[in-house]
Protein backbone atom coordinates (compact mmCIF):
# COMPACT_ATOMS: atom_id res chain seq x y z
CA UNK A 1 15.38 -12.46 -5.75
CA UNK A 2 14.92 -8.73 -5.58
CA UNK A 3 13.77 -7.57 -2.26
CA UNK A 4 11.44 -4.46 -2.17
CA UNK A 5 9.99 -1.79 0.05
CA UNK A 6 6.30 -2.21 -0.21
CA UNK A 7 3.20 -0.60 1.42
CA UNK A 8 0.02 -2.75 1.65
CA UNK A 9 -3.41 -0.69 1.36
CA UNK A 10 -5.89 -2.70 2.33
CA UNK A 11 -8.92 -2.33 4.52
CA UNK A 12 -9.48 -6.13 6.02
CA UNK A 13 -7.36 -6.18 8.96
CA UNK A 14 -7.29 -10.35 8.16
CA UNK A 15 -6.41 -9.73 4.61
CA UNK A 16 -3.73 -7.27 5.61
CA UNK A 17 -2.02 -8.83 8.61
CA UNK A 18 -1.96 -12.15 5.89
CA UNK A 19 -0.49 -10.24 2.84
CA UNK A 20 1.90 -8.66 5.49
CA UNK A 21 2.55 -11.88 6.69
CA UNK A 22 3.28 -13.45 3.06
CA UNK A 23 5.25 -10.20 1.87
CA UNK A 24 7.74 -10.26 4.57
CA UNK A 25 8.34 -14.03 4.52
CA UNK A 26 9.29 -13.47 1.24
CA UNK A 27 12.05 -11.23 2.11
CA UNK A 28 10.10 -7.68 1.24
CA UNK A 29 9.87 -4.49 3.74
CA UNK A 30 6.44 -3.60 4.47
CA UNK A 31 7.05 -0.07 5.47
CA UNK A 32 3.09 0.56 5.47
CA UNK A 33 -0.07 -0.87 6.06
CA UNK A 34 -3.21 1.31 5.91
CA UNK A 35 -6.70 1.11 5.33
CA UNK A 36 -8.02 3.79 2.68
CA UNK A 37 -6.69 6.17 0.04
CA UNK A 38 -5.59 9.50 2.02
CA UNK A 39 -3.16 7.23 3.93
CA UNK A 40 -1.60 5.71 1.22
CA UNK A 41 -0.85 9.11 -0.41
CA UNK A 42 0.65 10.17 2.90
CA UNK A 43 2.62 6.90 3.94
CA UNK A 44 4.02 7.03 0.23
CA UNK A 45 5.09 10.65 0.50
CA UNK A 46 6.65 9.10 3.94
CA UNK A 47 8.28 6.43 2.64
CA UNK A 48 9.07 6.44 -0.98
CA UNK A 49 7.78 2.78 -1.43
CA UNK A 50 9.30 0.75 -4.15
CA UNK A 51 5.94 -1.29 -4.64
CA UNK A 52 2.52 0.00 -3.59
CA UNK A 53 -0.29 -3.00 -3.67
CA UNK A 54 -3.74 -1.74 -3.70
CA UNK A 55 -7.22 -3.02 -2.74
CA UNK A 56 -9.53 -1.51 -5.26
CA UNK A 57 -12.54 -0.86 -2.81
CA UNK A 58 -11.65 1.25 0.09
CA UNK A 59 -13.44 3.57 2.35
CA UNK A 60 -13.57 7.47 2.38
CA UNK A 61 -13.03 9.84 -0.24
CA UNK A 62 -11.02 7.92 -3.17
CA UNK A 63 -11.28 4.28 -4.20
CA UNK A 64 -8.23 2.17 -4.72
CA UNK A 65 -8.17 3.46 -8.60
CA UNK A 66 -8.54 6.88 -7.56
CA UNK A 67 -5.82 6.08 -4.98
CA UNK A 68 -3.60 5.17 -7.15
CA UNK A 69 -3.67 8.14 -9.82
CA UNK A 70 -3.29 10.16 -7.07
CA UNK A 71 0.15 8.28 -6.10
CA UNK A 72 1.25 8.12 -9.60
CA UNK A 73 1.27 12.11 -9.90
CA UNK A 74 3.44 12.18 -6.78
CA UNK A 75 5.70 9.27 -7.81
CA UNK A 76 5.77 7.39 -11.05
């Protein structure tokens, strides 16, 4: 199985710390975890993620679908 570099964006801490949890077991990096939409943009400009999994509904300025456009301009 391919093993990838992943960051998590999810606001829960339970959800998160159990997706973590789950990812890594299976072999994947988690090289972030954060909660909204201006920290995934930085931690992927950081990090250069292979995988980015999204919660749709975060706090602050951009939702996860807003998130995600944003992170497919910077890297496709």
């Amino acid at each position: 199985m391919e093993r990838y570099r992943v960051i998590l964006v999810e606001d829960d801490a339970i959800i998160a710390i159990d997706s973590r949890h789950r990812l890594e077991k299976l072999g994947h990096t988690v090289v972030a975890v954060v909660a909204d939409g201006e920290a995934a943009v930085t931690a992927v400009r950081e990090t250069s993620p292979d995988l980015v999994l999204m919660d749709i509904g975060l706090p602050g300025k951009m939702d996860g679908i807003e998130t995600a456009a944003k992170i497919r301009e910077i890297k496709d």
